[in-house]
Protein backbone atom coordinates (compact mmCIF):
# COMPACT_ATOMS: atom_id res chain seq x y z
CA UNK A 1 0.00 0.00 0.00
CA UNK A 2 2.98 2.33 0.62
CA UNK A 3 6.48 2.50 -0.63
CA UNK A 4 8.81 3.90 1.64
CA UNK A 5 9.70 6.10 -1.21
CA UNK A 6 5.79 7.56 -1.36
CA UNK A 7 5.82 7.97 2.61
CA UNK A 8 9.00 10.09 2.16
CA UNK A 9 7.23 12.03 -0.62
CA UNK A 10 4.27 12.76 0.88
CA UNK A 11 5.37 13.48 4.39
CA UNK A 12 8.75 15.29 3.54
CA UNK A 13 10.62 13.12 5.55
CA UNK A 14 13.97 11.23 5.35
CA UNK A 15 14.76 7.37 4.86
CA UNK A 16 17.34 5.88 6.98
CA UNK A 17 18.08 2.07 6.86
CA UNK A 18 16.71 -0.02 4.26
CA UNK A 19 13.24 0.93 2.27
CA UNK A 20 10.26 -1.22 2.74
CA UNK A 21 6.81 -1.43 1.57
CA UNK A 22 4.18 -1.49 4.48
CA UNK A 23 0.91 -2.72 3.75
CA UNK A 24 -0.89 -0.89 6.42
CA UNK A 25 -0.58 1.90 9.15
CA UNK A 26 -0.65 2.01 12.36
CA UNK A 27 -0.23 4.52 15.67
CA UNK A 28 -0.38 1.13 18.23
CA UNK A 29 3.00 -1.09 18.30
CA UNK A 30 0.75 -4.03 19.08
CA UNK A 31 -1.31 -3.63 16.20
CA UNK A 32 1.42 -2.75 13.57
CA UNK A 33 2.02 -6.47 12.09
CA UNK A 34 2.35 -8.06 9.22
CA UNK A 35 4.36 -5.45 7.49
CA UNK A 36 2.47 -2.16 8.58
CA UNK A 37 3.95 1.15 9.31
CA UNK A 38 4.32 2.03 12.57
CA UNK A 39 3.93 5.91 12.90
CA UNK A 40 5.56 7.17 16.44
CA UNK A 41 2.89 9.65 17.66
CA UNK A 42 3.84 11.72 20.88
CA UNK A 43 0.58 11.83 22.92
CA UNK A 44 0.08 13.63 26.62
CA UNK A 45 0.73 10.17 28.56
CA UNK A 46 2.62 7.96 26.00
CA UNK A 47 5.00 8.37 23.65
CA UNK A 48 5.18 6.19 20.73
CA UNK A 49 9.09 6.40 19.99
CA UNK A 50 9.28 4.66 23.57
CA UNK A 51 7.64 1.42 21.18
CA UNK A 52 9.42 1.30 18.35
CA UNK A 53 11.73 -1.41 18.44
CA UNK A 54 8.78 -3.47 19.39
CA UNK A 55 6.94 -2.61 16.91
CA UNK A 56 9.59 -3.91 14.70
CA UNK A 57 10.17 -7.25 16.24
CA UNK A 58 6.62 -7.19 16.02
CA UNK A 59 6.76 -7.25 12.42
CA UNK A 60 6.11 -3.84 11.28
CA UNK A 61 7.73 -3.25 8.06
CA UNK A 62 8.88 0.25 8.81
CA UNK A 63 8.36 3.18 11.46
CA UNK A 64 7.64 7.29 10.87
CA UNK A 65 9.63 9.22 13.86
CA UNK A 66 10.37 12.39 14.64
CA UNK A 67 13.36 11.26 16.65
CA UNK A 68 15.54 8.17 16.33
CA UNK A 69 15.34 5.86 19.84
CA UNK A 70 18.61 4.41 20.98
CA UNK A 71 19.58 0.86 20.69
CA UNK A 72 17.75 0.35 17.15
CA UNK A 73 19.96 -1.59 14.92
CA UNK A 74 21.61 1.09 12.56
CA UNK A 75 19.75 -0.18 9.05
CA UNK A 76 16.44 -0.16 11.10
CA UNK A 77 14.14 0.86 8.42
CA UNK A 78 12.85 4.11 9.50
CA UNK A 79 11.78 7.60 7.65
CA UNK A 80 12.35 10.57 10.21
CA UNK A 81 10.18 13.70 9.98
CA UNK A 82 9.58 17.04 11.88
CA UNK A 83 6.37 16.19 13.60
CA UNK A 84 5.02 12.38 13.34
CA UNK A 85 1.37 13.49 13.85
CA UNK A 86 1.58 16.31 11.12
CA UNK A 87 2.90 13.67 9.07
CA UNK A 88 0.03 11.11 9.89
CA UNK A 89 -1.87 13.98 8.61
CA UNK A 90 0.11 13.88 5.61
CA UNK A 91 -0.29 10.46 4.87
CA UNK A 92 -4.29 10.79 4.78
CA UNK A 93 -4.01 13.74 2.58
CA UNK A 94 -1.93 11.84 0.26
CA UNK A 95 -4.22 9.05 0.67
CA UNK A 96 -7.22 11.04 -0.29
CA UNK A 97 -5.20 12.61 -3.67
CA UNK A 98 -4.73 9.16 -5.08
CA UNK A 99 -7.76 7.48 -4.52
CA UNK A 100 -10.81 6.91 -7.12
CA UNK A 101 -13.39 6.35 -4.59
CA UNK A 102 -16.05 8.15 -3.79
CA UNK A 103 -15.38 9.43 0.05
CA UNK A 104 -18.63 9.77 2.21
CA UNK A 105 -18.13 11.57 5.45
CA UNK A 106 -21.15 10.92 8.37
CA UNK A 107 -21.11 13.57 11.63
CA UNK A 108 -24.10 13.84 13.56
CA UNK A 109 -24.83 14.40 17.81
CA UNK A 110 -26.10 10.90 17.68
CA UNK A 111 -26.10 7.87 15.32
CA UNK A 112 -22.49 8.56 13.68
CA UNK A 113 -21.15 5.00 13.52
CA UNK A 114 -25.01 3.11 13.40
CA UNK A 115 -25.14 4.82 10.35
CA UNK A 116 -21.65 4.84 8.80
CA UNK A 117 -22.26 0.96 9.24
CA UNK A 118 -25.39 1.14 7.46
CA UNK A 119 -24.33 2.37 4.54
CA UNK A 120 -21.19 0.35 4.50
CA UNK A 121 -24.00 -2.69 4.86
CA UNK A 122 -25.98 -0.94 1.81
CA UNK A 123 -22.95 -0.01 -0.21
CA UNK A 124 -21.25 -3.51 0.10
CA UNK A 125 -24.04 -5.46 -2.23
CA UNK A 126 -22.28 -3.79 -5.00
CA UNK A 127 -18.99 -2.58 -4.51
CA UNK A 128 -15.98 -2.87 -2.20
CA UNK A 129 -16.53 -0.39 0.67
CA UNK A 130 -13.52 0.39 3.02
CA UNK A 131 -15.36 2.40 6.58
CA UNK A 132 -13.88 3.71 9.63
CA UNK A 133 -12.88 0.43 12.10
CA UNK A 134 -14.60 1.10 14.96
CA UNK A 135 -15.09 5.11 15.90
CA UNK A 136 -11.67 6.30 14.87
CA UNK A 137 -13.22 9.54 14.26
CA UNK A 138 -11.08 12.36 15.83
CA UNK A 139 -7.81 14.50 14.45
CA UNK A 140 -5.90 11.81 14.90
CA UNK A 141 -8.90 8.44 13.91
CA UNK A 142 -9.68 10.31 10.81
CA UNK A 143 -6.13 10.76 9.14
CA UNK A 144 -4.86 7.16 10.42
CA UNK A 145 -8.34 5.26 8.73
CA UNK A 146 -7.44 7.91 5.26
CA UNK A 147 -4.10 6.35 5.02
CA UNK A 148 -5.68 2.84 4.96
CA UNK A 149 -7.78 3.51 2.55
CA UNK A 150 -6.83 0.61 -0.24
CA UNK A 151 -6.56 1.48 -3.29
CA UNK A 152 -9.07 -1.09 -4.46
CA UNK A 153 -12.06 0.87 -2.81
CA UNK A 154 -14.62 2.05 -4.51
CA UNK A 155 -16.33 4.02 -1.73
CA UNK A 156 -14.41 4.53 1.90
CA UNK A 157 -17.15 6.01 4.84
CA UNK A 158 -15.67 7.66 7.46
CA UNK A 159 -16.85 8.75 10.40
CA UNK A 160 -16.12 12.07 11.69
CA UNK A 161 -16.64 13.27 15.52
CA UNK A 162 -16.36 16.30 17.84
CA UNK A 163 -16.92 17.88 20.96
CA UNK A 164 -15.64 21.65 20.15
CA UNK A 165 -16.11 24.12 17.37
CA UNK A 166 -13.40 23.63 15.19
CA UNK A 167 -12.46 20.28 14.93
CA UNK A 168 -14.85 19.19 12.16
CA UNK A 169 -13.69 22.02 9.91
CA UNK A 170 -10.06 20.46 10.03
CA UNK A 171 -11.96 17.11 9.29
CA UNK A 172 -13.57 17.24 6.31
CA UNK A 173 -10.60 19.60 4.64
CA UNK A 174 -8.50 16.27 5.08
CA UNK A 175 -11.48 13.74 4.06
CA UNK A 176 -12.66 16.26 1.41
CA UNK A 177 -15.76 14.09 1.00
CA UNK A 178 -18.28 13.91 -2.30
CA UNK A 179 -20.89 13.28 0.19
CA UNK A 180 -21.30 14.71 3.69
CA UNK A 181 -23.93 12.79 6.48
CA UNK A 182 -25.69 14.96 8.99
CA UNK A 183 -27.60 12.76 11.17
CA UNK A 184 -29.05 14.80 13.38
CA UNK A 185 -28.15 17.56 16.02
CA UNK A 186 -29.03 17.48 19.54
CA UNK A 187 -28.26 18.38 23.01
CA UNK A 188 -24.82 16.57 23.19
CA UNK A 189 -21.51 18.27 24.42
CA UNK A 190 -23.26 21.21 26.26
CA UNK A 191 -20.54 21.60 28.53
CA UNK A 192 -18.41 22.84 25.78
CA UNK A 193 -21.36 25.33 23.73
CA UNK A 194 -23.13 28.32 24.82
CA UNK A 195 -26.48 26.49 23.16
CA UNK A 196 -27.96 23.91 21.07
CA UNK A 197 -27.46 26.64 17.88
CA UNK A 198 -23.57 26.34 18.31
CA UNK A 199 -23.75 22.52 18.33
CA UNK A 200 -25.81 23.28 15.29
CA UNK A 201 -23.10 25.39 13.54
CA UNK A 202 -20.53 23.28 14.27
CA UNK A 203 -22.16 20.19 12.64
CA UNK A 204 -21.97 22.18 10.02
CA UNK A 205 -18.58 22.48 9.81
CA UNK A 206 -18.08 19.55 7.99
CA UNK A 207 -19.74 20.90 4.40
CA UNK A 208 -16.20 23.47 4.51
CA UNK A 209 -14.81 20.10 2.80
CA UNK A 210 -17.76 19.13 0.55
CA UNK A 211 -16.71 19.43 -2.99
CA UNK A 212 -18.64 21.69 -4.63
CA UNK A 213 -20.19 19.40 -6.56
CA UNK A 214 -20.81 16.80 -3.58
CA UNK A 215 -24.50 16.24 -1.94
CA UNK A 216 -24.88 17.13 1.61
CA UNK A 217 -27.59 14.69 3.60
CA UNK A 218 -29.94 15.84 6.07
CA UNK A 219 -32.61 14.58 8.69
CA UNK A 220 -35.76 16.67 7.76
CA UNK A 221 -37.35 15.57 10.62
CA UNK A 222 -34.40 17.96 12.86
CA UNK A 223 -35.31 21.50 14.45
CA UNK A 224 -32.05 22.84 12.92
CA UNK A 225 -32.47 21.35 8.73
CA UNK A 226 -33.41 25.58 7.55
CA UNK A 227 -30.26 26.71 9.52
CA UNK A 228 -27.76 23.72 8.06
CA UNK A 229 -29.55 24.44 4.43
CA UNK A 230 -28.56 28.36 5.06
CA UNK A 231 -24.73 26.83 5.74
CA UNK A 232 -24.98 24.87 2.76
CA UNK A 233 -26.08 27.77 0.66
CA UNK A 234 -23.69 29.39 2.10
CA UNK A 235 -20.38 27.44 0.84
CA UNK A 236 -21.97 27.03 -2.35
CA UNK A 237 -23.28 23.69 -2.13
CA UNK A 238 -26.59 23.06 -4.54
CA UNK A 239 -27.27 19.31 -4.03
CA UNK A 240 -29.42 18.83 -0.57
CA UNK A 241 -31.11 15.54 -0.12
CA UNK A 242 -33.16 14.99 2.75
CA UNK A 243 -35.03 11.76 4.43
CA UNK A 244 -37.10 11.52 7.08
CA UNK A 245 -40.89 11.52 7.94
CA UNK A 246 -41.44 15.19 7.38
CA UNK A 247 -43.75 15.34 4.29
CA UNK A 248 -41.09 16.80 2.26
CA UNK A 249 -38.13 14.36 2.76
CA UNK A 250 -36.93 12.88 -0.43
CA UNK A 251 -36.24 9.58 1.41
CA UNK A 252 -39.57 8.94 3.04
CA UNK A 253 -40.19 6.75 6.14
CA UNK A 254 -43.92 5.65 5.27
CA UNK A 255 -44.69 2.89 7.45
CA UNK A 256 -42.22 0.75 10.28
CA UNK A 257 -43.52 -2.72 11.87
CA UNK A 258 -41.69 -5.01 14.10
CA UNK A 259 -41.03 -8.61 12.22
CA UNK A 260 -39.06 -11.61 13.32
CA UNK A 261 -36.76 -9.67 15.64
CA UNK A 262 -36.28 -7.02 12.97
CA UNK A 263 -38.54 -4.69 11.04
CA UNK A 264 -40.49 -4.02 8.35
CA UNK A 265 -39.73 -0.42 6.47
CA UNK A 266 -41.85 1.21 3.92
CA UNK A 267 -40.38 4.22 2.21
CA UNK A 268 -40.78 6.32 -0.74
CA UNK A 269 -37.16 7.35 -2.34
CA UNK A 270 -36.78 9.47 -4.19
CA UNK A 271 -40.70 9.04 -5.29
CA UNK A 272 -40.21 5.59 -6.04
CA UNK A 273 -42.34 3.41 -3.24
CA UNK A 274 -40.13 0.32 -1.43
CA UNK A 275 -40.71 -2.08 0.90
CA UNK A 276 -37.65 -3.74 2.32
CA UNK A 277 -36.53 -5.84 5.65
CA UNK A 278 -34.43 -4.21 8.38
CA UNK A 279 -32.49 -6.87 10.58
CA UNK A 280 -32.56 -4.85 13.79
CA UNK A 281 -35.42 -3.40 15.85
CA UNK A 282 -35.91 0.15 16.74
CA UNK A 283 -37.61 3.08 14.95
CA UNK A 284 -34.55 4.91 15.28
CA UNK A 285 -32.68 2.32 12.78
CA UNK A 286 -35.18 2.47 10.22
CA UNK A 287 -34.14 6.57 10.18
CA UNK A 288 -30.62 5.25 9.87
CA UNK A 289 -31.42 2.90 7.15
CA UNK A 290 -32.97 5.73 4.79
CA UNK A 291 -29.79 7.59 5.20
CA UNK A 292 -27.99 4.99 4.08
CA UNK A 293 -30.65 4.58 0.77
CA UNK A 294 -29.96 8.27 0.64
CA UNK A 295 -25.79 7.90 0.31
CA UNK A 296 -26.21 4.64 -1.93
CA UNK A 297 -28.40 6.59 -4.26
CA UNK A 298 -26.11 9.88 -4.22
CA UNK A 299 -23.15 7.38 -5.17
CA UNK A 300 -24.99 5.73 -7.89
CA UNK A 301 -25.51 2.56 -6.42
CA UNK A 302 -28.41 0.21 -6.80
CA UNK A 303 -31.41 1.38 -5.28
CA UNK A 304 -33.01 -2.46 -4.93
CA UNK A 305 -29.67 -3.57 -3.88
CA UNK A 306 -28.69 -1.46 -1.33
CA UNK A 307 -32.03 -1.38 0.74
CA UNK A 308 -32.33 -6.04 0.43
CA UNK A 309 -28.94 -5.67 2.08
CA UNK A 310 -29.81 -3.85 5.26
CA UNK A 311 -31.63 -7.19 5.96
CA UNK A 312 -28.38 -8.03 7.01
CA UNK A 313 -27.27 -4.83 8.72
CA UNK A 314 -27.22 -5.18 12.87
CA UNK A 315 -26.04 -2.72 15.47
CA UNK A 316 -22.67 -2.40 16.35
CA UNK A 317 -21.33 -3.77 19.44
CA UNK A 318 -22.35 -1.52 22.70
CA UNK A 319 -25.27 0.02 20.41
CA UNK A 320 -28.46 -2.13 21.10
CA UNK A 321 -26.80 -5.46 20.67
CA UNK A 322 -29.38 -8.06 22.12
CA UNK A 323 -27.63 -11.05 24.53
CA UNK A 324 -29.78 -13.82 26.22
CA UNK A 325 -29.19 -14.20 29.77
CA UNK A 326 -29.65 -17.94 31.16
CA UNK A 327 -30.91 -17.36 34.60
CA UNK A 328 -31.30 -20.50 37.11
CA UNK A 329 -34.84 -20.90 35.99
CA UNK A 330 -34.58 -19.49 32.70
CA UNK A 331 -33.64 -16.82 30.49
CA UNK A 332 -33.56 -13.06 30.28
CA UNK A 333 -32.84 -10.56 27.54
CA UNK A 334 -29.84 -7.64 27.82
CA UNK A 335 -29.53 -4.56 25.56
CA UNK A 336 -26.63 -3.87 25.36
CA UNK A 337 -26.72 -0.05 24.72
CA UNK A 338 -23.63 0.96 26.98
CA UNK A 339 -21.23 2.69 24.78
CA UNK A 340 -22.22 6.47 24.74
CA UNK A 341 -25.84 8.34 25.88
CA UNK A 342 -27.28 11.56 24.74
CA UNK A 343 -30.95 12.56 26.31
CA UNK A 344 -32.04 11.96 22.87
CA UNK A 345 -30.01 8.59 21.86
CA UNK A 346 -31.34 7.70 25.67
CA UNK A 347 -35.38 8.18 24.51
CA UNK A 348 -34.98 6.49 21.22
CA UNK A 349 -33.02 3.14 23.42
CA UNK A 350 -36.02 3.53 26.19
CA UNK A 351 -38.53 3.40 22.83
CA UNK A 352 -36.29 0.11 21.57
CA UNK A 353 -36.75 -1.19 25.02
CA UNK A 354 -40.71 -1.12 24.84
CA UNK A 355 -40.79 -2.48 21.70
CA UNK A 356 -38.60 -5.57 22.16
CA UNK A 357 -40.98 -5.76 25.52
CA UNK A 358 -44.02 -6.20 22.77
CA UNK A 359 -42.29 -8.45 20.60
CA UNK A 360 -40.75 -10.83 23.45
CA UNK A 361 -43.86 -10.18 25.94
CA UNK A 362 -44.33 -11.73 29.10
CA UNK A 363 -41.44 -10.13 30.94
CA UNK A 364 -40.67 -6.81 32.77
CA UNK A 365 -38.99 -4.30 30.90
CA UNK A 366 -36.05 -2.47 33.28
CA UNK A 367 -33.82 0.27 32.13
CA UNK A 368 -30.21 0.49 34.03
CA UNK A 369 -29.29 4.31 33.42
CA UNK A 370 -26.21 5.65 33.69
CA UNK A 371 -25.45 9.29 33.74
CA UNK A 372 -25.36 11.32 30.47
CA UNK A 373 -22.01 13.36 30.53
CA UNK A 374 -21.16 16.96 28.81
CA UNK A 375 -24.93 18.26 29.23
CA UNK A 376 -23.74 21.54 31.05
CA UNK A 377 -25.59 22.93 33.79
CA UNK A 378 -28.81 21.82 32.62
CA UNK A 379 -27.60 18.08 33.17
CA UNK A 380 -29.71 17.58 36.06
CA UNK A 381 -33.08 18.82 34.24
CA UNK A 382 -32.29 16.85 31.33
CA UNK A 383 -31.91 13.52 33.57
CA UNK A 384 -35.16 14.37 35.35
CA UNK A 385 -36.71 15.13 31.87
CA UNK A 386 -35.93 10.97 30.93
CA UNK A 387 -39.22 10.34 33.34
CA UNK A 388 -41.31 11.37 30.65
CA UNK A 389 -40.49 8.83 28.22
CA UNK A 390 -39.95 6.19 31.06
CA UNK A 391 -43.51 6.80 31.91
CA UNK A 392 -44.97 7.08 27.94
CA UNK A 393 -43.08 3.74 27.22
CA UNK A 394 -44.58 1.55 30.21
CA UNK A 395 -41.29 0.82 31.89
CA UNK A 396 -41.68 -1.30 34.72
CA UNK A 397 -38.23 -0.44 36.52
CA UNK A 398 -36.06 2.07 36.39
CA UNK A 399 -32.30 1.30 37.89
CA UNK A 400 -29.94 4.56 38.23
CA UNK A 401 -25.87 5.08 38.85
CA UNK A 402 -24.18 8.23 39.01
CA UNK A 403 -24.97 11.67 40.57
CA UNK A 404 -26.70 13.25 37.84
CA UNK A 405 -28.82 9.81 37.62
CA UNK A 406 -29.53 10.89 41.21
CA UNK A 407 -32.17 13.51 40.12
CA UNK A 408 -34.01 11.24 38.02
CA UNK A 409 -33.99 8.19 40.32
CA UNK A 410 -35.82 10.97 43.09
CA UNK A 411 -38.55 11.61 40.77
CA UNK A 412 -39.57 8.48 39.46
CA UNK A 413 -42.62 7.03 40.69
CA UNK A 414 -42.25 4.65 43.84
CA UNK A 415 -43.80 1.60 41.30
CA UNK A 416 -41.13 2.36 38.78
CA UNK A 417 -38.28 2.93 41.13
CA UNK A 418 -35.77 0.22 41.84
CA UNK A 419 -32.30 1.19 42.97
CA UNK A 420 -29.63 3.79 42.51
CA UNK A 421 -25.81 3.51 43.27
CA UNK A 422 -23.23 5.70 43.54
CA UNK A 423 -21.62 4.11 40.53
CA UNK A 424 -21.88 1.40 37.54
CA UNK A 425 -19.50 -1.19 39.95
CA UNK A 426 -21.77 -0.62 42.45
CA UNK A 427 -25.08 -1.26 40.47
CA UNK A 428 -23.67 -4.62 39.28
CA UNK A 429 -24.24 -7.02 41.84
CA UNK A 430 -27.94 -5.51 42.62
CA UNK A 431 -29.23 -5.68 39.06
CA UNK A 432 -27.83 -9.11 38.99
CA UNK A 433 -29.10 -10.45 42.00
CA UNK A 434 -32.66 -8.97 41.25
CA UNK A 435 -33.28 -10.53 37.64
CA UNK A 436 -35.98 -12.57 37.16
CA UNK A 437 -36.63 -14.87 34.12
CA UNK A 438 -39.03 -13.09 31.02
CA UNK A 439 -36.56 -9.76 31.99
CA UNK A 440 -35.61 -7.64 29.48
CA UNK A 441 -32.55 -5.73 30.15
CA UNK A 442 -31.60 -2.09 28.62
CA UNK A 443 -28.11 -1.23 29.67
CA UNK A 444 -27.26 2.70 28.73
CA UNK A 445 -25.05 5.21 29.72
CA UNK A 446 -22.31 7.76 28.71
CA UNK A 447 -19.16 5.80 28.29
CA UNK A 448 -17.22 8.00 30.85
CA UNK A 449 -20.12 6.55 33.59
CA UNK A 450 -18.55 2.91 32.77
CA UNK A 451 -21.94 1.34 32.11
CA UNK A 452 -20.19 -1.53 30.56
CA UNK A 453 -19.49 -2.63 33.97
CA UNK A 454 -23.15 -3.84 34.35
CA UNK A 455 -23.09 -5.16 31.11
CA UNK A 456 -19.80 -7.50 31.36
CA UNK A 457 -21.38 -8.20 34.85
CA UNK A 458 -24.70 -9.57 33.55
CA UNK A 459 -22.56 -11.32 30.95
CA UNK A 460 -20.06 -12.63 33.31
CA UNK A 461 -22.67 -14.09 35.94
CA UNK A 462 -24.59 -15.92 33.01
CA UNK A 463 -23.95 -17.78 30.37
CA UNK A 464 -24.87 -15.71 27.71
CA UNK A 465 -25.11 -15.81 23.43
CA UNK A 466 -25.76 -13.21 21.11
CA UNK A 467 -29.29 -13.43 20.71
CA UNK A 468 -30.66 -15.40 17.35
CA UNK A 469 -31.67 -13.47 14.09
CA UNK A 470 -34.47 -14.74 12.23
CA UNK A 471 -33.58 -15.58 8.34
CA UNK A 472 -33.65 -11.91 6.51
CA UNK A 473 -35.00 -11.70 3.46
CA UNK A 474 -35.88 -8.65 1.34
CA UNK A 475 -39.46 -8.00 1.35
């Protein structure tokens, strides 16, 4: 994937020892095998020069430094530079010149990777899609998954993330995408915006790097669509496609039903009616899944295509994953919904949790709630304000850890109350101890409040298996 002699070229850098050709990148020494390039980045705690010669033991064809560590072998192949990360930056830049695919970027306050996935599921029926592994979708995420891009791809999706004006404008000038995601914007990051309008214009940040002749996405169901069209307009961008429910969304949700442990979407896109199968559950995926229509369409791909292989599309681990729980006298149901919350990503799992209640019946349906983080000073209102849709969706129990979790644990109802703890580690062993066969299970939180500790608790204590998918089909 890279000669040495194209690293030195695009980075401005200087070989020393022998060349090599890596055949990936990397930033972690225990990850840069099997001939990658092992780029030395200086971070606040670790320093990555401090791991090159294991890196090379390791197998790593090559490493990008900014200083040469004592006791390598003196035809070690390195390339030295000024600044390794500037360089990593470099190397996605370079990445992005060369490449014929078409690059689709996907921000949004919630939903980012769901949907990056989704349209990597859509996309895939037809043509090799390279995506962002995981969330790699900071300054440093975004450059590293450019400069794996293969050159093979015919479409790479990457997510992009932030939590402070800024950081998506240096994004998207790197990614310089031909199609730009906005899933929504909500009330996530507070802490670091005077109001929901800057989170707004900072979302927006991310059409700076739309080429001009690029499509921007939007949810036209979302308060804030006028003011990201008026940013759009703005940078001279003319294509705006929208989906949604609102009457006026190009990419129509018509009708959603629960099937087989998945779902039934009817949509009109692009004024052509189609009915296809969604292999998750959750009203909030079938949004998701007309983005993803939206982006294969705006590509060129197959319409047909693209929406009979979201029958096969399932959320990513942490984001509604379902796990049966085999309890002494039988079994109970997790959702495992731990890796980030937002007040509105928290409603739309609460929704998910009432509907899995319908189509599993019998059993209570408990939420374990971890504090949302970054809300600002109106944390503690928007933790209370989660009683609402507790109450709308039938919830039988409502478990709480945290302080901010505090203030809605105090004003649930005594029927709907169960227990709050100081902290995840300390909610553990109660939610465990109080599960009863026919449960079902939703496990949410922000990820700094550690909510996984419930989950690998409840998955610890029983023995547990992803739960079964029905056969998907397109309708």
């Amino acid at each position: 994937m890279w000669q040495s002699t194209d690293i030195v070229q695009a980075t401005t850098g200087k070989t020393q020892g022998v060349p090599f050709v890596a055949s990936s990148v990397a930033i972690d020494s225990r990850k840069a095998q099997n001939g990658a390039l092992f780029v030395a980045i200086k971070g606040e705690r670790v320093d990555g020069h401090d791991y090159v010669k294991e890196a090379l033991a390791g197998g790593a064809a090559g490493a990008l430094v900014h200083r040469i560590p004592k006791d390598l072998h003196k035809d070690a192949p390195l390339i030295v530079v000024n600044d390794t990360y500037k360089a990593l930056v470099d190397l996605g830049s370079a990445s992005r010149r060369r490449t014929k695919a078409k690059i689709i970027a996907v921000t949004g306050s919630v939903g980012k990777t769901g949907t990056k996935e989704a349209i990597r599921t859509a996309l895939s029926s037809s043509a090799d899609v390279y995506a962002t592994h995981g969330n790699l979708n900071n300054h440093i995420g975004l450059p590293l998954s450019l400069a794996n891009l293969p050159p093979s791809a015919h479409f790479g999706v990457f997510e992009m993330g932030m939590n402070h004006p800024g950081e998506l404008s240096f994004l998207t000038r790197v990614a310089r995408p031909d199609i730009a995601v906005i899933t929504n914007v909500e009330a996530v990051h507070l802490e670091f915006f005077p109001d929901i309008e800057g989170i707004a214009d900072a979302k927006a940040e991310i059409i700076e790097g739309l080429n001009k002749d690029g499509t921007l996405i939007l949810n036209r169901d979302n308060r804030f669509y006028d003011r990201l069209v008026a940013k759009a307009q703005e940078q001279g961008i003319r294509h705006v496609v929208t989906f949604g429910t609102h009457a006026q969304a190009q990419c129509r949700l018509v009708n959603y039903t629960l099937q087989d442990m998945g779902a039934r979407v009817e949509a009109v896109i692009h004024g052509t009616p189609i009915v296809y199968r969604l292999g998750t559950i959750g009203r909030h995926w079938a949004m998701t899944s007309l983005a993803a229509l939206a982006t294969s369409v705006a590509v060129g791909a197959d319409l047909a295509d693209a929406a009979a292989a979201l029958a096969h599309f399932h959320e990513p681990d942490g984001r509604g994953r379902l796990h049966r729980l085999q309890l002494p006298q039988g079994f109970a149901t997790l959702i495992d919904d731990c890796y980030n919350a937002s007040p509105s990503s928290t409603e739309a799992a609460i929704a998910k949790l009432a509907e899995l209640g319908t189509a599993l019946g019998g059993g209570r349906k408990i939420a374990a709630l971890g504090d949302m983080l970054e809300l600002g000073t109106g944390g503690a209102d928007l933790h209370r304000s989660l009683l609402a849709s507790l109450t709308q969706q039938g919830i039988d129990k409502t478990y709480t850890a945290g302080p901010l979790m505090r203030h809605l644990h105090d004003a649930l109802p005594p029927a709907m109350r169960a227990v709050h703890a100081a902290s995840a580690a300390a909610l553990a062993p109660t939610l465990a101890a109080d599960l009863r066969p026919g449960d079902l299970v939703l496990i949410k939180g922000s990820h700094g409040s550690r909510m996984d500790i419930v989950r690998d608790a409840l998955l610890a204590s029983f023995s547990t298996a992803t739960h079964p998918k029905e056969s998907v089909h397109a309708v």
